[in-house]
C-alpha atoms as a PDB file:
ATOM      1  CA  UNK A   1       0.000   0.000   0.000  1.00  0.00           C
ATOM      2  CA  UNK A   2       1.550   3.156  -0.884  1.00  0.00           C
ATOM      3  CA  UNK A   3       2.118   5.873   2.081  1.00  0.00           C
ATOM      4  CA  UNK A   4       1.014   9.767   1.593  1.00  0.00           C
ATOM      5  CA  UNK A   5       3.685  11.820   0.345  1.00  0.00           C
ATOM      6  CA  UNK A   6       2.872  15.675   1.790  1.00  0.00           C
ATOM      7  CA  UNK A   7       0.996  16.636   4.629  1.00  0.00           C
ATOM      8  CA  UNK A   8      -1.696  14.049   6.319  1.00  0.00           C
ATOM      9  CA  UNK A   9      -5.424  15.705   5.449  1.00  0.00           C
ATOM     10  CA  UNK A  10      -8.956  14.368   5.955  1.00  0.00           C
ATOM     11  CA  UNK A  11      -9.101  13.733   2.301  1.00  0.00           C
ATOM     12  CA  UNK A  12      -5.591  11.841   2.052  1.00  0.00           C
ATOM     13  CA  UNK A  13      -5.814  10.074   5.459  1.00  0.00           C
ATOM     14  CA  UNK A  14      -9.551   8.998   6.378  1.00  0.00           C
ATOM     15  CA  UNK A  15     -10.536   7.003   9.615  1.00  0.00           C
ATOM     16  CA  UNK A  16     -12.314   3.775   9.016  1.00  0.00           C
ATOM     17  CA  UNK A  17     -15.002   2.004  10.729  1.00  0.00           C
ATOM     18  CA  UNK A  18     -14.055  -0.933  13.039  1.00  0.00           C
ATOM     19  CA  UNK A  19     -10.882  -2.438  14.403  1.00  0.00           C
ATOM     20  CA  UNK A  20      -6.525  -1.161  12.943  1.00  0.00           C
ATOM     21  CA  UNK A  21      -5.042  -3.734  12.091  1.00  0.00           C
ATOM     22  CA  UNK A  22      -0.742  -3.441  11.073  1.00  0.00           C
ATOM     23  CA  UNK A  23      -0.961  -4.858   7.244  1.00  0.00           C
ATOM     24  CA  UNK A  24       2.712  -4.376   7.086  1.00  0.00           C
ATOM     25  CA  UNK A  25       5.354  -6.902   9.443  1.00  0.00           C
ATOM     26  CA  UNK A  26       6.636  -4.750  12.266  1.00  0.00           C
ATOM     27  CA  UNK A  27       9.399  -7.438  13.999  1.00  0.00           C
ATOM     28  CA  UNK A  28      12.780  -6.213  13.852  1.00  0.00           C
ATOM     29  CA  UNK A  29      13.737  -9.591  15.827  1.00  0.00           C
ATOM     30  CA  UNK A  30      17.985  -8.486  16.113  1.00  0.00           C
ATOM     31  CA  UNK A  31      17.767  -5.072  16.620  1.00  0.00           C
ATOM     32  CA  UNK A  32      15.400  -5.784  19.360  1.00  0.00           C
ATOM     33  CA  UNK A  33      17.297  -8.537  20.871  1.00  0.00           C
ATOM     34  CA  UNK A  34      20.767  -6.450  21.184  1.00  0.00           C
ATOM     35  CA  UNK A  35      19.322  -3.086  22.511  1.00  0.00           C
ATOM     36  CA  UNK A  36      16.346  -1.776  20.135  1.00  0.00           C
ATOM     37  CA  UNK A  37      16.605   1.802  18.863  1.00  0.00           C
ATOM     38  CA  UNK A  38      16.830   3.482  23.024  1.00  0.00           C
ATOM     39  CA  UNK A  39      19.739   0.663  24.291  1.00  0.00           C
ATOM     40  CA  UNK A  40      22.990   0.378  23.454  1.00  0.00           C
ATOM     41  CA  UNK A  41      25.951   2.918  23.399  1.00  0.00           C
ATOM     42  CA  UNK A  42      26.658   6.450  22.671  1.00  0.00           C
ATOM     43  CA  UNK A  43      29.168   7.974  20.866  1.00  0.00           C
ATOM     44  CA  UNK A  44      30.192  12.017  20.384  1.00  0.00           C
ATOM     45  CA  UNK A  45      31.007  11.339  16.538  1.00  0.00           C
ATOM     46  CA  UNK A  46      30.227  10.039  13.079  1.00  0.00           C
ATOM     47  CA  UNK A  47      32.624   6.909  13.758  1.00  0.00           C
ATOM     48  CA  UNK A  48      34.194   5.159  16.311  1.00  0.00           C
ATOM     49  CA  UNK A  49      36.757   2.029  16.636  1.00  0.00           C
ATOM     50  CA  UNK A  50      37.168  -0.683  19.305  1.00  0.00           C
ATOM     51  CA  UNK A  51      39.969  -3.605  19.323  1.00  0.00           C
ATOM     52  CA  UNK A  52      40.432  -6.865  20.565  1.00  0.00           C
ATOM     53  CA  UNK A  53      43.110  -9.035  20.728  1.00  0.00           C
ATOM     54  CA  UNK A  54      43.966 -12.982  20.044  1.00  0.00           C
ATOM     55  CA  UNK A  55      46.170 -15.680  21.758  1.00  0.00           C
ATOM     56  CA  UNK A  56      48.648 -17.961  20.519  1.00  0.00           C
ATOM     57  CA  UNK A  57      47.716 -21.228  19.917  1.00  0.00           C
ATOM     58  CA  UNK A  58      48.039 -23.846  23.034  1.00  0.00           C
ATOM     59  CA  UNK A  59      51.781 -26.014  23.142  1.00  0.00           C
ATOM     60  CA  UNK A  60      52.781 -29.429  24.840  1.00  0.00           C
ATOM     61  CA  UNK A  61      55.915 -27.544  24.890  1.00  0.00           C
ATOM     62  CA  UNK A  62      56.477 -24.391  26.525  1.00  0.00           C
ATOM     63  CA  UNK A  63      58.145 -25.885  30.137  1.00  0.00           C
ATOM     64  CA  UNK A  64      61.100 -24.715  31.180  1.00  0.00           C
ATOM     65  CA  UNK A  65      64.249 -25.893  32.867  1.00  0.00           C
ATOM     66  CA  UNK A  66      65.410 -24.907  36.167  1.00  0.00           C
ATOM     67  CA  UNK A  67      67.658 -21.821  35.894  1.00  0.00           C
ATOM     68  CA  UNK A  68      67.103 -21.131  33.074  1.00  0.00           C
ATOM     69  CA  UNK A  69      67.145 -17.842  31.354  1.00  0.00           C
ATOM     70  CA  UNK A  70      64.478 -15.833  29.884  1.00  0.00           C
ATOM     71  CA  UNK A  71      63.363 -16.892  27.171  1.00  0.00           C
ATOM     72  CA  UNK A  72      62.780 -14.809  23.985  1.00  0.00           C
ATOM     73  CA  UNK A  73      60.741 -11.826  24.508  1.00  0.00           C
ATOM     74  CA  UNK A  74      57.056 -12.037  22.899  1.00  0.00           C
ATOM     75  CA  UNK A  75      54.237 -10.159  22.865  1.00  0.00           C
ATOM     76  CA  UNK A  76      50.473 -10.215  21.245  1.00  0.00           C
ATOM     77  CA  UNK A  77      49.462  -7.462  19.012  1.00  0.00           C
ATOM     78  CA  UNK A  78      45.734  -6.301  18.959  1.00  0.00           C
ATOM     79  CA  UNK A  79      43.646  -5.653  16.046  1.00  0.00           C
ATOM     80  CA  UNK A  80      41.276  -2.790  15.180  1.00  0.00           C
ATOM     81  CA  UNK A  81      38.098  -2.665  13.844  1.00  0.00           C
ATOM     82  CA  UNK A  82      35.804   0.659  13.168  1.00  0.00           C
ATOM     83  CA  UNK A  83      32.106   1.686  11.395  1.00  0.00           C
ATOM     84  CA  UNK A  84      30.296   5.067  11.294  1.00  0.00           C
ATOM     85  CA  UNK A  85      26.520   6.138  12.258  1.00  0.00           C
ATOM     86  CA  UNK A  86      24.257   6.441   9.442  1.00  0.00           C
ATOM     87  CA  UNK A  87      21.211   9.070   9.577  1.00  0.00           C
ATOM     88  CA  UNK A  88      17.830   7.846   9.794  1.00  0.00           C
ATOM     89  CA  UNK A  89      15.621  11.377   8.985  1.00  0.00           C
ATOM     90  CA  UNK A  90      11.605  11.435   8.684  1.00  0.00           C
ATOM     91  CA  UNK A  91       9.328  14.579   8.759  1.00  0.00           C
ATOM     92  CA  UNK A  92       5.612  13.840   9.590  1.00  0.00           C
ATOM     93  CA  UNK A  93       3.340  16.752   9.164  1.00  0.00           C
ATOM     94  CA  UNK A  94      -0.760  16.413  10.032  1.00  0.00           C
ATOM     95  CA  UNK A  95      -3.377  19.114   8.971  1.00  0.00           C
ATOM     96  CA  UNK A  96      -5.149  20.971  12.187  1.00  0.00           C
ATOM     97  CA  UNK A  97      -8.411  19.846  10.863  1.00  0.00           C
ATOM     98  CA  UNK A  98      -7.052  15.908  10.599  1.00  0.00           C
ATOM     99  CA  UNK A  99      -6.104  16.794  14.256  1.00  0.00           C
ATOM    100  CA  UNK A 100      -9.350  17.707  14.996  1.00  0.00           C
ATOM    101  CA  UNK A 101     -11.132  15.241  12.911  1.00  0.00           C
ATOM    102  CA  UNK A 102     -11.062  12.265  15.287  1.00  0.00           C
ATOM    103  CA  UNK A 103     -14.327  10.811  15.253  1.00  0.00           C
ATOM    104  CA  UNK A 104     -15.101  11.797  11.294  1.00  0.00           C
ATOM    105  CA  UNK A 105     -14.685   8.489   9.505  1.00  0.00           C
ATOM    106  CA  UNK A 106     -14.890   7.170   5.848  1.00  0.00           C
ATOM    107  CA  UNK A 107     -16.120   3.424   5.402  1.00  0.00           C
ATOM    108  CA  UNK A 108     -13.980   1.296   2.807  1.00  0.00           C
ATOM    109  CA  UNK A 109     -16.948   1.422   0.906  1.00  0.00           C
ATOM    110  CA  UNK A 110     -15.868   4.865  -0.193  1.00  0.00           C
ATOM    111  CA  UNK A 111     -19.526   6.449   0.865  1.00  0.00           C
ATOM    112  CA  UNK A 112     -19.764   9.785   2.500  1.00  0.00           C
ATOM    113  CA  UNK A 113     -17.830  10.314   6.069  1.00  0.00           C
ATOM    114  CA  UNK A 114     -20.661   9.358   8.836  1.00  0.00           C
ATOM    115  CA  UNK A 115     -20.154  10.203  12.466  1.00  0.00           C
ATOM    116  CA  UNK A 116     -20.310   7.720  15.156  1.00  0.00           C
ATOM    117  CA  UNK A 117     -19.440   7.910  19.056  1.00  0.00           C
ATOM    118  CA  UNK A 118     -17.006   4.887  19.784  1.00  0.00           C
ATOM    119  CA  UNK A 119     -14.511   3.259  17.456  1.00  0.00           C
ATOM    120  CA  UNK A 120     -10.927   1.907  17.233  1.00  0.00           C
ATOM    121  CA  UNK A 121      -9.432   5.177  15.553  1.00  0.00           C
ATOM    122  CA  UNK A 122      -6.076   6.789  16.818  1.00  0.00           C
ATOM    123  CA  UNK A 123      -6.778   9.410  19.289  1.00  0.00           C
ATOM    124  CA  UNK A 124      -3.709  11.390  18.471  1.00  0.00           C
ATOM    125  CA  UNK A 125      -2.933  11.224  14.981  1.00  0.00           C
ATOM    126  CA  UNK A 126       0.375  12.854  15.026  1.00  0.00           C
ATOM    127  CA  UNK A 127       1.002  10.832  17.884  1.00  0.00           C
ATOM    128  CA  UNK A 128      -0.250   7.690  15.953  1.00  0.00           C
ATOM    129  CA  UNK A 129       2.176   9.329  12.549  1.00  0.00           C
ATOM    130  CA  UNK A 130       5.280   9.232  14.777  1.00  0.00           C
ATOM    131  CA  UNK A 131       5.074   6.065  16.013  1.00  0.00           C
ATOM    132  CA  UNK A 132       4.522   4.419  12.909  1.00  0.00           C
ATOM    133  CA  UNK A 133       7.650   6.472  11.250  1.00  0.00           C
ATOM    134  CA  UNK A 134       9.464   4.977  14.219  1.00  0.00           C
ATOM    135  CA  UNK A 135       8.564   1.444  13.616  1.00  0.00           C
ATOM    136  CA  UNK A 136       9.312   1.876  10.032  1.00  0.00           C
ATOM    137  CA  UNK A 137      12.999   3.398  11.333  1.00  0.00           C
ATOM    138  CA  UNK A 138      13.348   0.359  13.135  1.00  0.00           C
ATOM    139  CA  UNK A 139      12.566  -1.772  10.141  1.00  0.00           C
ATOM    140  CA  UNK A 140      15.271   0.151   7.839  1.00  0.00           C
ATOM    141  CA  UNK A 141      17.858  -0.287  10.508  1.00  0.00           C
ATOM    142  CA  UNK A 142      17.203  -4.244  11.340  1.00  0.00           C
ATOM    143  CA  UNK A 143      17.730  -4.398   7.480  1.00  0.00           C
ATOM    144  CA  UNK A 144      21.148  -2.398   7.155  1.00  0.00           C
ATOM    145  CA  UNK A 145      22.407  -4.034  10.523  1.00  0.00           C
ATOM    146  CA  UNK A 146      22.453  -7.221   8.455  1.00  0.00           C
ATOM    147  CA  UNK A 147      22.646  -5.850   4.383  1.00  0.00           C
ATOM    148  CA  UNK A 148      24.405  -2.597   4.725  1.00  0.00           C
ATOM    149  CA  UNK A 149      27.164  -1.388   2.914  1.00  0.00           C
ATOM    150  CA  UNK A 150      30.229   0.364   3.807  1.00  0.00           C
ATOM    151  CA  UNK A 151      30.331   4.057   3.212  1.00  0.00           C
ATOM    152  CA  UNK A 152      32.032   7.014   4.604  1.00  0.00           C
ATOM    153  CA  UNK A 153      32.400  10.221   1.904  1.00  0.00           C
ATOM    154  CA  UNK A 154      34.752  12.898   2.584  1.00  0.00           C
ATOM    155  CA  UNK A 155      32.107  15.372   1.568  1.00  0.00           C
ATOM    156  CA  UNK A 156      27.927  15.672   2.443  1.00  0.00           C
ATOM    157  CA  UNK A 157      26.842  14.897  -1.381  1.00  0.00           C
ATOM    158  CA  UNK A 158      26.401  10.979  -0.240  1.00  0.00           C
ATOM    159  CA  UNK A 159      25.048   9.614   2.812  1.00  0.00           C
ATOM    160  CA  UNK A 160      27.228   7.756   5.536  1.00  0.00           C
ATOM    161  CA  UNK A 161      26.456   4.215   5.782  1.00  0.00           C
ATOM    162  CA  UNK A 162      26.935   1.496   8.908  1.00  0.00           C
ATOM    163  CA  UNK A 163      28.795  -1.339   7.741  1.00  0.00           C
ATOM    164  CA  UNK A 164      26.502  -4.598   8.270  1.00  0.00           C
ATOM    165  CA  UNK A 165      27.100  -8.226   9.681  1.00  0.00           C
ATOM    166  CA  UNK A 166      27.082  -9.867   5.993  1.00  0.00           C
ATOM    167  CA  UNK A 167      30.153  -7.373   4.650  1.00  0.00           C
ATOM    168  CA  UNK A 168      31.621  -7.369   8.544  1.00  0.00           C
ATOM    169  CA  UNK A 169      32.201 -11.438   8.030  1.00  0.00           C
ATOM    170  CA  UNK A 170      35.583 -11.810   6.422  1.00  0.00           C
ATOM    171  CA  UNK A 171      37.330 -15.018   7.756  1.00  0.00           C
ATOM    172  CA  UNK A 172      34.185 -17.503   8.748  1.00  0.00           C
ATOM    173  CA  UNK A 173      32.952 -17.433   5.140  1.00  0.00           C
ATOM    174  CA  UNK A 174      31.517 -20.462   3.597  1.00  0.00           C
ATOM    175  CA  UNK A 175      29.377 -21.641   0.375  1.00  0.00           C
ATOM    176  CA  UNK A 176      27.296 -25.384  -0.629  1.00  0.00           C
ATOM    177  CA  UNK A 177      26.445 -26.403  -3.484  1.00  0.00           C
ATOM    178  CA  UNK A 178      23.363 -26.926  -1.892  1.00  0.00           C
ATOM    179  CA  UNK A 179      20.252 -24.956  -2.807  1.00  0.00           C
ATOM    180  CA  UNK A 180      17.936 -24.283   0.362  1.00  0.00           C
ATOM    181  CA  UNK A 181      15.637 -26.798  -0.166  1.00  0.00           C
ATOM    182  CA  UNK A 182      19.065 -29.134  -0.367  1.00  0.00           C
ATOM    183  CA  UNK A 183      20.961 -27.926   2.923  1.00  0.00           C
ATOM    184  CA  UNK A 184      22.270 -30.375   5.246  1.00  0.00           C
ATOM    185  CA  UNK A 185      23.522 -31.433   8.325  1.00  0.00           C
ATOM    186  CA  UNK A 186      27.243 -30.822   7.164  1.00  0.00           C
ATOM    187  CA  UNK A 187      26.567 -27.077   5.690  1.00  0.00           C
ATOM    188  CA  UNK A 188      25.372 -25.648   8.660  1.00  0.00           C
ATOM    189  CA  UNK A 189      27.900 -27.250  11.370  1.00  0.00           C
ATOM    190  CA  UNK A 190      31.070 -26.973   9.193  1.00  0.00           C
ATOM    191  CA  UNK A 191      30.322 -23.137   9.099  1.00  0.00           C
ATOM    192  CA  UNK A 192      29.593 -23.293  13.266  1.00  0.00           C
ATOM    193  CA  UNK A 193      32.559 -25.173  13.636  1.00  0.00           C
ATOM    194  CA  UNK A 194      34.770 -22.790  11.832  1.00  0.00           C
ATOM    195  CA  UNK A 195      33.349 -20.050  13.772  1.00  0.00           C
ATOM    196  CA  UNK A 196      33.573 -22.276  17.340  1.00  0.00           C
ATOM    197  CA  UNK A 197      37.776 -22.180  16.309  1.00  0.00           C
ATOM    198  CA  UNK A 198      38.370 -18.822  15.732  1.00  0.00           C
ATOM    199  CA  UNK A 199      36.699 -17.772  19.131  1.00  0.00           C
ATOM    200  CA  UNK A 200      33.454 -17.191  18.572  1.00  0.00           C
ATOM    201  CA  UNK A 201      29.901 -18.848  20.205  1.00  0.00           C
ATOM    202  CA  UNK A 202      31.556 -19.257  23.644  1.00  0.00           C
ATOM    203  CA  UNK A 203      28.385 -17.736  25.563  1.00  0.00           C
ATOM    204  CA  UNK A 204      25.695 -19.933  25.174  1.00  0.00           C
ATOM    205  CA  UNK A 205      22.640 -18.051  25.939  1.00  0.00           C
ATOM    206  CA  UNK A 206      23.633 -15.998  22.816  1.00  0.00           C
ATOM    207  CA  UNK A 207      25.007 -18.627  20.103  1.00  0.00           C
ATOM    208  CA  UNK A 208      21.678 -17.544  17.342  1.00  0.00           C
ATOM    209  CA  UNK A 209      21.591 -18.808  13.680  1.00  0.00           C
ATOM    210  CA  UNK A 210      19.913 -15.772  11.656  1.00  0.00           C
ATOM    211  CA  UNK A 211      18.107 -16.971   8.465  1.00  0.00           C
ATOM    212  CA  UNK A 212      14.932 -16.293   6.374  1.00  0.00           C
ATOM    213  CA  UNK A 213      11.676 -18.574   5.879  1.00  0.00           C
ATOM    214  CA  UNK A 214      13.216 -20.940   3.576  1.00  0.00           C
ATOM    215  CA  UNK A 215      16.448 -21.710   5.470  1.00  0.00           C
ATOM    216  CA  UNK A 216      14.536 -21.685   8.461  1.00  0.00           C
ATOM    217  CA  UNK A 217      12.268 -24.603   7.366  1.00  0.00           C
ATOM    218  CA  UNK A 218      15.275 -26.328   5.691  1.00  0.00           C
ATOM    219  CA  UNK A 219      16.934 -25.876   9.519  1.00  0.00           C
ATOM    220  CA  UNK A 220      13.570 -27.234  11.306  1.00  0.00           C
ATOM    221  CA  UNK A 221      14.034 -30.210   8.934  1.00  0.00           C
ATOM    222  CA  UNK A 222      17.582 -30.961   9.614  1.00  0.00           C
ATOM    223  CA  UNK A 223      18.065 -30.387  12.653  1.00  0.00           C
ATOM    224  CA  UNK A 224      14.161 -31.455  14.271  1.00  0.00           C
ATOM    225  CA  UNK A 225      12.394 -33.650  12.242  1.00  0.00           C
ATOM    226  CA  UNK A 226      15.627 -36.127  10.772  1.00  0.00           C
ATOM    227  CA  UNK A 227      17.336 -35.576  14.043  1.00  0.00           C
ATOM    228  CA  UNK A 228      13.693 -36.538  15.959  1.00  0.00           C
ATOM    229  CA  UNK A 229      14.872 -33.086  18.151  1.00  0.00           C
ATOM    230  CA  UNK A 230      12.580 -31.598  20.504  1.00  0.00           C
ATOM    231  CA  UNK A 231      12.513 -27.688  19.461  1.00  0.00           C
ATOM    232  CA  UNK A 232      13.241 -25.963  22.672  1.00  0.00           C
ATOM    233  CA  UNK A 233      12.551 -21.564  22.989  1.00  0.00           C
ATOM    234  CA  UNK A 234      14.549 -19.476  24.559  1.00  0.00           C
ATOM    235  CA  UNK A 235      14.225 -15.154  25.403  1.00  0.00           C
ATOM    236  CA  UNK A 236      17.071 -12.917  24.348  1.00  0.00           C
ATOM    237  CA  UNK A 237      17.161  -9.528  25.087  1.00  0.00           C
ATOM    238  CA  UNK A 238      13.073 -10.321  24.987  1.00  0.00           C
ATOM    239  CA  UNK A 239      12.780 -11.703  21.714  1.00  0.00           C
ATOM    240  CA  UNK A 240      11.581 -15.115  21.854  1.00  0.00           C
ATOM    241  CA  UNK A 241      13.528 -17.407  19.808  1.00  0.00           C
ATOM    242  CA  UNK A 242      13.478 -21.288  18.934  1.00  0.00           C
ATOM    243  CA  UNK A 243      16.879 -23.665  19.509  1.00  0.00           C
ATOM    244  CA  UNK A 244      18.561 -26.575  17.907  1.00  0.00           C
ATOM    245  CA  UNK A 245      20.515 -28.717  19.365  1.00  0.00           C
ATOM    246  CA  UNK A 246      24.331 -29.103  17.979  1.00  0.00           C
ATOM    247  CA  UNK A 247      27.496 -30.482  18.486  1.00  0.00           C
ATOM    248  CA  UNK A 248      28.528 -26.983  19.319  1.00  0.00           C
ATOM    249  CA  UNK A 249      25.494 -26.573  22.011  1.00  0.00           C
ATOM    250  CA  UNK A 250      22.288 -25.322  21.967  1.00  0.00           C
ATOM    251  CA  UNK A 251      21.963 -22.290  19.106  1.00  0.00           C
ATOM    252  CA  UNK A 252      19.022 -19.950  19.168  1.00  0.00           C
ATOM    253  CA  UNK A 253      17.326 -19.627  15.491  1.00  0.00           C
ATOM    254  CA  UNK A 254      16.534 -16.051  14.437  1.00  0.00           C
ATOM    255  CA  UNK A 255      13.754 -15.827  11.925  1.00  0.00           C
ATOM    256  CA  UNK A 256      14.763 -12.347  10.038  1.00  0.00           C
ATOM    257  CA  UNK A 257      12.939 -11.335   7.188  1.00  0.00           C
ATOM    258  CA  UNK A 258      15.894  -9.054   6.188  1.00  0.00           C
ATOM    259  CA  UNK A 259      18.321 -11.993   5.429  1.00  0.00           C
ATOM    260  CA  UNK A 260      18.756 -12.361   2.191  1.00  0.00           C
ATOM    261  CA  UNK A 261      17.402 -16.143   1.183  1.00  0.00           C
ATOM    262  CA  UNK A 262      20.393 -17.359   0.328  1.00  0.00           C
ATOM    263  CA  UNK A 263      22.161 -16.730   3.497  1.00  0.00           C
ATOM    264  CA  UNK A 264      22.793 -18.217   6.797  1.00  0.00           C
ATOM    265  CA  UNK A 265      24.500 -16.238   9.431  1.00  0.00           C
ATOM    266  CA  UNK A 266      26.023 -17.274  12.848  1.00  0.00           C
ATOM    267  CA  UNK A 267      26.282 -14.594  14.844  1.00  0.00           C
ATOM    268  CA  UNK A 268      27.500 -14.211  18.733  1.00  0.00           C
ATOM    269  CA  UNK A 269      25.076 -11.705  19.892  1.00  0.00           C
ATOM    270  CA  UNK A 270      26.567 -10.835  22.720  1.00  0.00           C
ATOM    271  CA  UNK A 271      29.453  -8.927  20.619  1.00  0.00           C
ATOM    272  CA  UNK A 272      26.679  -7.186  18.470  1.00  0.00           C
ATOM    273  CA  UNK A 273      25.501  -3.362  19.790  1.00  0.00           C
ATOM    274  CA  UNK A 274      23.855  -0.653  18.460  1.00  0.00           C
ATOM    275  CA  UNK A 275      25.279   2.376  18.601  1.00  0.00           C
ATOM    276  CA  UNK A 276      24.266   6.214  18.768  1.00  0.00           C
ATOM    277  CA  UNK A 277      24.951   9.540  18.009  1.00  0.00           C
ATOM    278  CA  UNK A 278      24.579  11.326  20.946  1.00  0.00           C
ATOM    279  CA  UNK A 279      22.777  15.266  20.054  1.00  0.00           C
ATOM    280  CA  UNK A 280      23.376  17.516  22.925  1.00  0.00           C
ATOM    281  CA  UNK A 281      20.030  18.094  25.068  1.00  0.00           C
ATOM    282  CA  UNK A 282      17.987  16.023  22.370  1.00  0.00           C
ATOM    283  CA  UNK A 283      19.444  12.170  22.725  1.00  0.00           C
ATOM    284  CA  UNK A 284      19.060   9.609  20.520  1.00  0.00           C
ATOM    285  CA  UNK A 285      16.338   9.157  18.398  1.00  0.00           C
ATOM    286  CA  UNK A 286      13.941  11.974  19.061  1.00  0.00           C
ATOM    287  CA  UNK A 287      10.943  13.906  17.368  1.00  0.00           C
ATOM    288  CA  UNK A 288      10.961  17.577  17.544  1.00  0.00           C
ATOM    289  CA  UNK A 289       8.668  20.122  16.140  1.00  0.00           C
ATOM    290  CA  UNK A 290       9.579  21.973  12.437  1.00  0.00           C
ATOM    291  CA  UNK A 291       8.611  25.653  12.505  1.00  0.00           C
ATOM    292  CA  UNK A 292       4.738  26.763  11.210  1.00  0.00           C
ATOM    293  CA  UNK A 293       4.440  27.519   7.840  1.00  0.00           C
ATOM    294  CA  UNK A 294       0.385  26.667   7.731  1.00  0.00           C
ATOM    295  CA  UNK A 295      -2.495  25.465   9.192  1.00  0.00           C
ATOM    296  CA  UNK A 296      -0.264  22.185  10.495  1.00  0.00           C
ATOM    297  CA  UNK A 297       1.960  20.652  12.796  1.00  0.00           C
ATOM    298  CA  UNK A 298       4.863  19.723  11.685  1.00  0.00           C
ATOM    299  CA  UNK A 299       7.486  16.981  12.971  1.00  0.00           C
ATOM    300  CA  UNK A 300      11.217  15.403  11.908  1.00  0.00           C
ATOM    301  CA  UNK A 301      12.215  12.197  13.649  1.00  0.00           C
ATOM    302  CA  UNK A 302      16.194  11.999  13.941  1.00  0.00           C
ATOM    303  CA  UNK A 303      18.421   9.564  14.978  1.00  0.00           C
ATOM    304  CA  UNK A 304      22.205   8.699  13.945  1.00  0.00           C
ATOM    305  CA  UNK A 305      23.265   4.999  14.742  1.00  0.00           C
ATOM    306  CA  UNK A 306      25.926   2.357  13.668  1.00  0.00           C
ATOM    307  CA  UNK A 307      26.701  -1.384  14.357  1.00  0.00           C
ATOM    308  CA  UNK A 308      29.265  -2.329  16.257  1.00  0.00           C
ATOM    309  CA  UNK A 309      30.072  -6.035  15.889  1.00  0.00           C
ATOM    310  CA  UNK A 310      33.089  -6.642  18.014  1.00  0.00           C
ATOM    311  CA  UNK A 311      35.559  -9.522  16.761  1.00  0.00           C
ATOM    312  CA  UNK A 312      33.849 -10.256  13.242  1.00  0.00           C
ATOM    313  CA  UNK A 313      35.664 -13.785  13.874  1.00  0.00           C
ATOM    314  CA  UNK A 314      33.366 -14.467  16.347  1.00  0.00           C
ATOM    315  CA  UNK A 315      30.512 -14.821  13.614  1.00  0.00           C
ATOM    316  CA  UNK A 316      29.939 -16.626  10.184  1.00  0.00           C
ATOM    317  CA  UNK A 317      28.040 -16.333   6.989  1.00  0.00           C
ATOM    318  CA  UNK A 318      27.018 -19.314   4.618  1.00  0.00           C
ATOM    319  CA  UNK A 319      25.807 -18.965   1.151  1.00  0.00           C
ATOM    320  CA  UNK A 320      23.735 -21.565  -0.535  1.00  0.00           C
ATOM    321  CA  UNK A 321      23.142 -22.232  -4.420  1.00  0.00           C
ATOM    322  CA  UNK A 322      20.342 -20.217  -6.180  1.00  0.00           C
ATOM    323  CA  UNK A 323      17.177 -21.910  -6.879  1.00  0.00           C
END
């Protein structure tokens, strides 16, 4: 259904008899589960770094003598890793008489606007425009947290752009042969097992498998009905999500409707934040009113965040074959 571009009127934006129903999916199932669009961190500029650092690998041979002398200095270096906030910008602006128009309402059939007492309208309908913009923020940022591509121009005629989980994954890559309807056993726990080496999916409350509907039913197949696996739930960061049960442990599976279908992600959530610009006496994301032109009220939504995605070793992406 296409949205009204302008300012909302009683002609463009009519209340309807009966019960409002959302004909558009509102879950944003990983931003919500790692801090939503209020938790998370702040930042006082357009990027930001963080580091980490790795050990050397374990040796049956490291003893010593006695008296020995020191042995050759050594030391670990740490690595760097860095993204940028991206602006998310929407202006909302609602007519005095759509204001004041609350109990005015239009039937589908298209008849003329009838007057009742009680119905399920918004009471507030810049209140109610707001909101929704928010929810459809939300959507565009669950999608670039997992799609979005690198960019940070030197000058203001491009937008800045977070760098998502699919380009942050640059060691625990993986591809099958496999379409979706093909995938197996093998596919999915080679990729967890590469991951599982390099560091990653040591908490287990947070070890979550992001996919879309067809991988997910290709995953409920492998793993619960030709394994004979009780499907178990589990609550992150309250987003209920189902588990499997692996020789890694027990993953959480992440139905997201902003994977792309050919992908499979393995992700250690607890190494995934959002993160936000911080605007002085205004915070985070935040409506604020435009100044009066006309007969109107008129609102921008603002908000600047990024992902921050700690040790990108500590997640891994899969692609299967087309078709």
């Amino acid at each position: 259904m296409p949205g009204i571009t302008g300012m909302v009127t009683t002609y463009n934006c009519p209340n309807y008899v009966g019960e409002l129903f959302a004909a558009s999916p509102e879950d944003t199932p990983l931003l919500s589960s790692i801090g939503g669009l209020t938790g998370g961190k702040s930042i006082s500029g357009t990027s930001w770094s963080w580091s980490g650092y790795d050990l050397r690998d374990a040796e049956d041979g490291r003893q010593r003598t006695e008296g020995a002398k020191a042995p050759a200095y050594e030391a670990r270096k740490r690595f760097a890793a860095s993204n940028v906030t991206e602006i998310h910008q929407e202006a909302v602006s609602v007519s005095y008489t759509r204001q004041g128009a609350t109990k005015q309402v239009t039937p589908a059939t298209g008849q003329p606007t009838v007057t009742i007492g009680d119905t399920v309208l918004p009471a507030d309908e810049l209140a109610w425009q707001i909101s929704t913009q928010l929810k459809q923020i939300a959507r565009d940022v669950e999608k670039t947290f997992i799609t979005g591509q690198f960019a940070n121009p030197t000058d203001n005629q491009t937008p800045r752009k977070t760098r998502g989980l699919i380009e942050a994954i640059t060691t625990n890559v993986a591809t099958t042969t496999h379409k979706a309807s093909e995938l197996t056993e093998a596919d999915v726990l080679d990729l967890i097992e590469k991951v599982w080496t390099n560091g990653g999916l040591q908490e287990g409350g947070t070890r979550t498998v992001l996919v879309n509907s067809a991988l997910k039913r290709n995953l409920t197949r492998v793993f619960i009905k030709d394994a004979r696996f009780q499907e178990g739930t589990r609550n992150v960061g309250g987003v209920n999500l189902k588990t499997i049960e692996t020789d890694f442990g027990t993953l959480n599976i992440m139905l997201d409707r902003y994977v792309p279908a050919d992908k499979l992600i393995v992700a250690s959530l607890e190494q995934l934040s959002p993160v936000f610009m911080e605007i002085p006496n205004k915070g985070h994301f935040f409506a604020e009113p435009l100044a009066k032109t006309g007969a109107s009220d008129d609102v921008q939504i603002y908000g600047e965040i990024g992902l921050e995605y700690g040790n990108e070793k500590a997640h891994g992406c899969l692609t299967v074959a087309a078709g």
